[in-house]
PDB file of N, CA and C in Angstrom:
ATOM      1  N   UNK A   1      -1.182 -15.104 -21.982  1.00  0.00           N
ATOM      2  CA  UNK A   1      -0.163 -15.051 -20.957  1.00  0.00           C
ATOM      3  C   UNK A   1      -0.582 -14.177 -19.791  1.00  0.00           C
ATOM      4  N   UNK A   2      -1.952 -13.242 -19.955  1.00  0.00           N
ATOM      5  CA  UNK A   2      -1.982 -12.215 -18.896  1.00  0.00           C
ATOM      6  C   UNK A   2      -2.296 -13.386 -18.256  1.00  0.00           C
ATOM      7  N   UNK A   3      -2.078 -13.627 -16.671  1.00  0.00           N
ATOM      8  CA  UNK A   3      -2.992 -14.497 -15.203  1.00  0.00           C
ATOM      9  C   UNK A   3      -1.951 -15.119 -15.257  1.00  0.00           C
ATOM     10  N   UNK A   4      -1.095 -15.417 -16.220  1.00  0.00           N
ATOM     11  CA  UNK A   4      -0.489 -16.848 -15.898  1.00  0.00           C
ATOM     12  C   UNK A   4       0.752 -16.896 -15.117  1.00  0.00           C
ATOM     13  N   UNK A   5       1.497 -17.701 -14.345  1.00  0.00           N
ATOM     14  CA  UNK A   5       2.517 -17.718 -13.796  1.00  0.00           C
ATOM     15  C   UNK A   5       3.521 -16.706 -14.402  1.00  0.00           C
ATOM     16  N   UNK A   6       3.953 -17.088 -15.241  1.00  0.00           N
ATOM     17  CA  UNK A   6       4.948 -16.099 -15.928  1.00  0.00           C
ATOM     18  C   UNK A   6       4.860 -15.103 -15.868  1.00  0.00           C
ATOM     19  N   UNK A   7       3.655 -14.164 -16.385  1.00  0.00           N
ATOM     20  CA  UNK A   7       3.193 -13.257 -16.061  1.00  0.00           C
ATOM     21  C   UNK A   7       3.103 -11.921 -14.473  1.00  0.00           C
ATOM     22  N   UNK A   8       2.885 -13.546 -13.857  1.00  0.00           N
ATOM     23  CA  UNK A   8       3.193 -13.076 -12.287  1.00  0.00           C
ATOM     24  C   UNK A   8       4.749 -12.602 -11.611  1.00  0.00           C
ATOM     25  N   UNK A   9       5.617 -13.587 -12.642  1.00  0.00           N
ATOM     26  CA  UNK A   9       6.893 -13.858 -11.751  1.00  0.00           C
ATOM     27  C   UNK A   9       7.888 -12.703 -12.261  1.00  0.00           C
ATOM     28  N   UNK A  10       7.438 -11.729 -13.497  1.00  0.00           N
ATOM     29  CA  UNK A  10       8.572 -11.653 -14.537  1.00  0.00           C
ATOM     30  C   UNK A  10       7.649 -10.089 -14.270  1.00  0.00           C
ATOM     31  N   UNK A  11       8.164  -8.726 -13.935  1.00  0.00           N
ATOM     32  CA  UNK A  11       7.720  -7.307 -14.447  1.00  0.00           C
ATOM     33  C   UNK A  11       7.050  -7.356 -15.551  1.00  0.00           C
ATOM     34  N   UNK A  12       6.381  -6.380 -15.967  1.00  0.00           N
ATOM     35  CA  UNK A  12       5.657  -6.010 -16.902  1.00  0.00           C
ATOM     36  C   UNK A  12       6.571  -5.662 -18.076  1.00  0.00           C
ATOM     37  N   UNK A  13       7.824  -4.977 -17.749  1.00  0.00           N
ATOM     38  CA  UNK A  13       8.934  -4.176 -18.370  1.00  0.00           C
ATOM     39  C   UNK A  13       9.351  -5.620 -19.085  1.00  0.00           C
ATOM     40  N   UNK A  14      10.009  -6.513 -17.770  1.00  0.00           N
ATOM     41  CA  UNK A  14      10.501  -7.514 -18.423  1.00  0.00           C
ATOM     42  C   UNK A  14      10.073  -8.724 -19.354  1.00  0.00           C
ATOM     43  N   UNK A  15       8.407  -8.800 -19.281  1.00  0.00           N
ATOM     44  CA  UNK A  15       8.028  -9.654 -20.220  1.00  0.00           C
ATOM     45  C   UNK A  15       7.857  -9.112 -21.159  1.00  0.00           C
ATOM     46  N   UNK A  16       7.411  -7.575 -21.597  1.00  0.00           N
ATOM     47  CA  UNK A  16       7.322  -6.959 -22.790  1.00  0.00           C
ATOM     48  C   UNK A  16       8.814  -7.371 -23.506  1.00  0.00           C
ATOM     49  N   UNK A  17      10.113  -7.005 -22.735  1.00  0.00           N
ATOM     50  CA  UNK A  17      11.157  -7.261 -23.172  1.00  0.00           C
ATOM     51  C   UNK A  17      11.615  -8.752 -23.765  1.00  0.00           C
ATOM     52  N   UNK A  18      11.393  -9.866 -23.314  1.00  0.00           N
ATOM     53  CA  UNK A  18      11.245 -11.027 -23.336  1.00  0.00           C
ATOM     54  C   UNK A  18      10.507 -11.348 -24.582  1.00  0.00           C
ATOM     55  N   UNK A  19       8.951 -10.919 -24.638  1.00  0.00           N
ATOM     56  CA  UNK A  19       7.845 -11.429 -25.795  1.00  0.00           C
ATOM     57  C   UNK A  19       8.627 -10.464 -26.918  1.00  0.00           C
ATOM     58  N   UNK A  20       9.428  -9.428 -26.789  1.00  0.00           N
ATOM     59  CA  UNK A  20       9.943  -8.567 -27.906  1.00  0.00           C
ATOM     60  C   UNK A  20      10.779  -9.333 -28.858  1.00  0.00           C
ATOM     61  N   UNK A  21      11.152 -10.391 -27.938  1.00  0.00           N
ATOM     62  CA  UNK A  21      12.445 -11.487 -28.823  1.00  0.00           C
ATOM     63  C   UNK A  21      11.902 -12.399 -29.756  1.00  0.00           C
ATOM     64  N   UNK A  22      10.722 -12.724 -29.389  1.00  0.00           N
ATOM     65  CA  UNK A  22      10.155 -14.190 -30.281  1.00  0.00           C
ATOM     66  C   UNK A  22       9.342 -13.607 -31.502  1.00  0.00           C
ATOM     67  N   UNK A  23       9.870 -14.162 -32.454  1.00  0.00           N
ATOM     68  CA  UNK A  23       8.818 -13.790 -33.644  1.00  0.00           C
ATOM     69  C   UNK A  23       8.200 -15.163 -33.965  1.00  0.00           C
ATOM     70  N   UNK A  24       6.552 -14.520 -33.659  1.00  0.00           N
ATOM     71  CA  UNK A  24       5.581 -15.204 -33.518  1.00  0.00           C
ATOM     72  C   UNK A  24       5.215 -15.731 -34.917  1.00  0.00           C
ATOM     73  N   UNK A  25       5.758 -14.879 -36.005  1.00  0.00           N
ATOM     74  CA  UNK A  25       5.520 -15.885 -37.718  1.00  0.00           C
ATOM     75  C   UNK A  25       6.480 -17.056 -37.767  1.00  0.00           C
ATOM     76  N   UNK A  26       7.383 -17.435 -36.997  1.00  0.00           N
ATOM     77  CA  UNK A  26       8.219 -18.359 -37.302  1.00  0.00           C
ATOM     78  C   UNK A  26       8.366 -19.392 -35.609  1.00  0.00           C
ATOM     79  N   UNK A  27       8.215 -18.324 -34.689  1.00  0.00           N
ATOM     80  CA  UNK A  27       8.699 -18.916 -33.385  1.00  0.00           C
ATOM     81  C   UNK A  27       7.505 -19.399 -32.210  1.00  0.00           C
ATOM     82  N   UNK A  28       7.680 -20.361 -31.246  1.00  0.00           N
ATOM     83  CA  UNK A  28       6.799 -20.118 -30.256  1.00  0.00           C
ATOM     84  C   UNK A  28       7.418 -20.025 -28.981  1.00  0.00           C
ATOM     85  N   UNK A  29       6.988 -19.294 -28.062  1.00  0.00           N
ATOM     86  CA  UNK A  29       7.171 -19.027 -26.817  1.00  0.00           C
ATOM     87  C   UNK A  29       6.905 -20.263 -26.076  1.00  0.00           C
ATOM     88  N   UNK A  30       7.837 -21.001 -25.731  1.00  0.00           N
ATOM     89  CA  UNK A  30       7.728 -21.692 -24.296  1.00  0.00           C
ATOM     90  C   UNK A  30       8.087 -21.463 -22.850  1.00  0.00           C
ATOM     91  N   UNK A  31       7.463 -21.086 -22.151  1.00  0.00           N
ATOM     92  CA  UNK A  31       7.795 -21.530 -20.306  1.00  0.00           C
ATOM     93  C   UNK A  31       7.427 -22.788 -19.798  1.00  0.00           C
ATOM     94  N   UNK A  32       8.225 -23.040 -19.122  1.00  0.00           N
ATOM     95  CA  UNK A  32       8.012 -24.535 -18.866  1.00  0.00           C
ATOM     96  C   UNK A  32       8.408 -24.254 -16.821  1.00  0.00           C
ATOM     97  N   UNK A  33       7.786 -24.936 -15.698  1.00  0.00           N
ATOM     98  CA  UNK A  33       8.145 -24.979 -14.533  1.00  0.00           C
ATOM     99  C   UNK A  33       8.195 -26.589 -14.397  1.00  0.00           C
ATOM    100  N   UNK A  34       9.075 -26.642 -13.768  1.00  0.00           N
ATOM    101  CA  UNK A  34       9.070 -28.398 -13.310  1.00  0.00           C
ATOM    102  C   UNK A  34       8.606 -28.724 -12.168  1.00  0.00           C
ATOM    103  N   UNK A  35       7.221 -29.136 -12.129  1.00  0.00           N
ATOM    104  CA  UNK A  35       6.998 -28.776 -10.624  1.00  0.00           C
ATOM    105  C   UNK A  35       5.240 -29.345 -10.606  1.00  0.00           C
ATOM    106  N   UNK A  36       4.914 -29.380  -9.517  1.00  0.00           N
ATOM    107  CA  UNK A  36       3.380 -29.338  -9.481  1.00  0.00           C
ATOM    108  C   UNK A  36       2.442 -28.069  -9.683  1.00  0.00           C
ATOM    109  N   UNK A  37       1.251 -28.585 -10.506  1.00  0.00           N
ATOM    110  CA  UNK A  37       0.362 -27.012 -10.885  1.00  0.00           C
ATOM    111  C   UNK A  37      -0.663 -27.777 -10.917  1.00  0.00           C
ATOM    112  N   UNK A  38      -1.461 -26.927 -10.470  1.00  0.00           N
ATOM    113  CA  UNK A  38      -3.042 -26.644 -10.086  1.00  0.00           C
ATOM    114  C   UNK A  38      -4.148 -26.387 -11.513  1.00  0.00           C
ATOM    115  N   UNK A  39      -4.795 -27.409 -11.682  1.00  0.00           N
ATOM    116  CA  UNK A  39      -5.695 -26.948 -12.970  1.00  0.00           C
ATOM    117  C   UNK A  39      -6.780 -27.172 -12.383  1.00  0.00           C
ATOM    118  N   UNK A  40      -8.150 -26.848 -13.113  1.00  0.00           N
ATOM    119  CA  UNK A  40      -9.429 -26.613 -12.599  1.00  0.00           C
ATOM    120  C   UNK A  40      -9.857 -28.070 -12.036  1.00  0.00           C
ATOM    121  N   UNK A  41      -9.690 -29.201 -13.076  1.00  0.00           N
ATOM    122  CA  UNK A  41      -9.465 -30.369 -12.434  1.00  0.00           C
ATOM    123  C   UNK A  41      -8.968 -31.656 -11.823  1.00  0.00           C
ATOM    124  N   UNK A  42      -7.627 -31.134 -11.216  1.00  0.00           N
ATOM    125  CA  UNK A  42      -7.043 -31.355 -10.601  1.00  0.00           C
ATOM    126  C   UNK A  42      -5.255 -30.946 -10.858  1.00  0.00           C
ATOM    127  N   UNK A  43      -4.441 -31.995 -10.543  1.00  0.00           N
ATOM    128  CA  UNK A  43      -2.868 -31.499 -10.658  1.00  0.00           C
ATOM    129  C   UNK A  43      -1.951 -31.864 -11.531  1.00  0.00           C
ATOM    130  N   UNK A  44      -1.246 -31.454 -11.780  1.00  0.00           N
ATOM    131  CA  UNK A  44      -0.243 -31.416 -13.098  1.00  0.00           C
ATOM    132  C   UNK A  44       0.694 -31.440 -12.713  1.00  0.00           C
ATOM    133  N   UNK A  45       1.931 -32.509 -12.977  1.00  0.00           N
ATOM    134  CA  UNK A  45       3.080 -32.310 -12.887  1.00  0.00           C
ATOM    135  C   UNK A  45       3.990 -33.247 -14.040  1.00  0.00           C
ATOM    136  N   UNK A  46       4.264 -31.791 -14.435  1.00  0.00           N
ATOM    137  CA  UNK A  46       5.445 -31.585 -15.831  1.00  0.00           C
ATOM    138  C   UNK A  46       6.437 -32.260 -15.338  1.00  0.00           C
ATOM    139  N   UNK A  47       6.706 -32.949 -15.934  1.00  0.00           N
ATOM    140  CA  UNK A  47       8.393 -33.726 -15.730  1.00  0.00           C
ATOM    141  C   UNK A  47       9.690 -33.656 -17.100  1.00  0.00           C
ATOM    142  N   UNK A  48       9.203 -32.976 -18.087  1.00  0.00           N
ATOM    143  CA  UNK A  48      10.109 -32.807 -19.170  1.00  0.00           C
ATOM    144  C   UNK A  48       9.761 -32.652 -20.011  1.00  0.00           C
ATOM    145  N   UNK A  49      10.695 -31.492 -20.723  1.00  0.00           N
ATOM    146  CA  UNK A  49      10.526 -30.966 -22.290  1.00  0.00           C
ATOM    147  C   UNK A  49      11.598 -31.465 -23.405  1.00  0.00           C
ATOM    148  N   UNK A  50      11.328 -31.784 -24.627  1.00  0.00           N
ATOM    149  CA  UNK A  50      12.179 -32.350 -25.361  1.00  0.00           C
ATOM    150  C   UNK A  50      11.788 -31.356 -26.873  1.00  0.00           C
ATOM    151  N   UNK A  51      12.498 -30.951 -27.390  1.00  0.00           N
ATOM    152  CA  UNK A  51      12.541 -30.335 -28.831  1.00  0.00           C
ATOM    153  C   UNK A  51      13.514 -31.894 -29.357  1.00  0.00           C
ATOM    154  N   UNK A  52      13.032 -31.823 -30.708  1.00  0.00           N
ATOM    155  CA  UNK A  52      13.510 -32.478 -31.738  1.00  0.00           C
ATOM    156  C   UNK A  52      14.249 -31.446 -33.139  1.00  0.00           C
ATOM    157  N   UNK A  53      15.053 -30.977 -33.255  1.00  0.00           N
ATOM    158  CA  UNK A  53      15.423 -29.841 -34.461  1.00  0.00           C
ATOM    159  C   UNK A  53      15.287 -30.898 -35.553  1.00  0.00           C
ATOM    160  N   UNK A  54      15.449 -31.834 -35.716  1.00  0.00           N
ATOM    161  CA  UNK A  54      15.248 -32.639 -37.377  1.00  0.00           C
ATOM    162  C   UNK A  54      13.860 -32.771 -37.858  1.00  0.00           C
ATOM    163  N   UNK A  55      12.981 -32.945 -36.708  1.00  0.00           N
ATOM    164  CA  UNK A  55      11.536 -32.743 -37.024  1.00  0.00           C
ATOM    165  C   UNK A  55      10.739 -31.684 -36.971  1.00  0.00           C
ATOM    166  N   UNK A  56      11.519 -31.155 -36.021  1.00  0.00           N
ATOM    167  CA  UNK A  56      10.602 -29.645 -35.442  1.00  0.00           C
ATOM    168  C   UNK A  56       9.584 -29.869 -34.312  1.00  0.00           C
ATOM    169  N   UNK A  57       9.921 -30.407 -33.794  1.00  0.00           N
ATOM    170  CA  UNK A  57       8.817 -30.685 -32.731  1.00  0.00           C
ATOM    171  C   UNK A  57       8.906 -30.717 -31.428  1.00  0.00           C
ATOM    172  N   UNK A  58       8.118 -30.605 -30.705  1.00  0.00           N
ATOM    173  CA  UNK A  58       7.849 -30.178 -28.877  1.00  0.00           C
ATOM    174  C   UNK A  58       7.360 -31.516 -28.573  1.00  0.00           C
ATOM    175  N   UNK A  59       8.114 -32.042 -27.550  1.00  0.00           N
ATOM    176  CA  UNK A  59       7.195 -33.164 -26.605  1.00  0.00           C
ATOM    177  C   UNK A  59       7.539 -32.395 -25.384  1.00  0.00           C
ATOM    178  N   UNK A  60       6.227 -32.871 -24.604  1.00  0.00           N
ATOM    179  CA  UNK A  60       6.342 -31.945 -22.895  1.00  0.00           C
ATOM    180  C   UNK A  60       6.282 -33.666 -22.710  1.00  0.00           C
ATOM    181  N   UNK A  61       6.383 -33.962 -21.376  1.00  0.00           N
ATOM    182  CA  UNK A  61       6.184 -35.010 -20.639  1.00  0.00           C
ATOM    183  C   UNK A  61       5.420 -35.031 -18.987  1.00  0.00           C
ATOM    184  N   UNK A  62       4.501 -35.440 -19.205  1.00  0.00           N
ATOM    185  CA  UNK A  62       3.790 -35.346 -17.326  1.00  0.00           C
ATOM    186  C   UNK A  62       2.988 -36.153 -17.107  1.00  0.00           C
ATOM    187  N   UNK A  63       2.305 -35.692 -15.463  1.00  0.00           N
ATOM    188  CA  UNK A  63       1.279 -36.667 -15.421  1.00  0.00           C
ATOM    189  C   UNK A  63      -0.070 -35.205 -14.881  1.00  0.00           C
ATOM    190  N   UNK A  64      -0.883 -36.182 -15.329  1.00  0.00           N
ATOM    191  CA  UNK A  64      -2.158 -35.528 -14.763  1.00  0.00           C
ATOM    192  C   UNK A  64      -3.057 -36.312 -13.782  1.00  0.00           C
ATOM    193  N   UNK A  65      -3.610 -35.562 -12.905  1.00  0.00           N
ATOM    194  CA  UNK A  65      -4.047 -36.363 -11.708  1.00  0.00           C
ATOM    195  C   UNK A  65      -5.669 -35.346 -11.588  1.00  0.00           C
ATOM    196  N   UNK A  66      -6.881 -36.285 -12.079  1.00  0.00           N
ATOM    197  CA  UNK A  66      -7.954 -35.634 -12.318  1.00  0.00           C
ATOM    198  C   UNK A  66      -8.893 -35.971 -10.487  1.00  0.00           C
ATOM    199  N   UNK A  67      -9.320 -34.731 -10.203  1.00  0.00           N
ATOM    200  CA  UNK A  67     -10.252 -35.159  -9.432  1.00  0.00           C
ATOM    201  C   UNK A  67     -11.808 -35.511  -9.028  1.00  0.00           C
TER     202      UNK A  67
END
């Protein structure tokens, strides 16, 4: 998480406070932005997150645009 957006947007105070909540033996931390992002090769844009509680599971939804 150090570099990453979140990181940037949220105090030091407040992400310590934040990562203090999730227990990492049972839980995972998601941030999610809806929006366009910049990867080494090329752009990303997230369009939706879906949890399933009967399965347990994460779907993200996007597109990637390689250059």
């Amino acid at each position: 998480m150090i570099g990453s957006w979140i990181s940037k947007s949220l105090s030091e105070e407040k992400l310590t406070e934040v990562l203090g909540h999730v227990d990492f033996e049972r839980q995972i931390f998601v941030s999610l932005s809806f929006c366009k992002r910049q990867n080494a090769t090329g752009t990303i844009y997230i369009s939706g997150i879906n949890y399933n509680s009967l399965l347990e599971s994460l779907s993200i939804s996007g597109l990637i645009g390689v250059n």
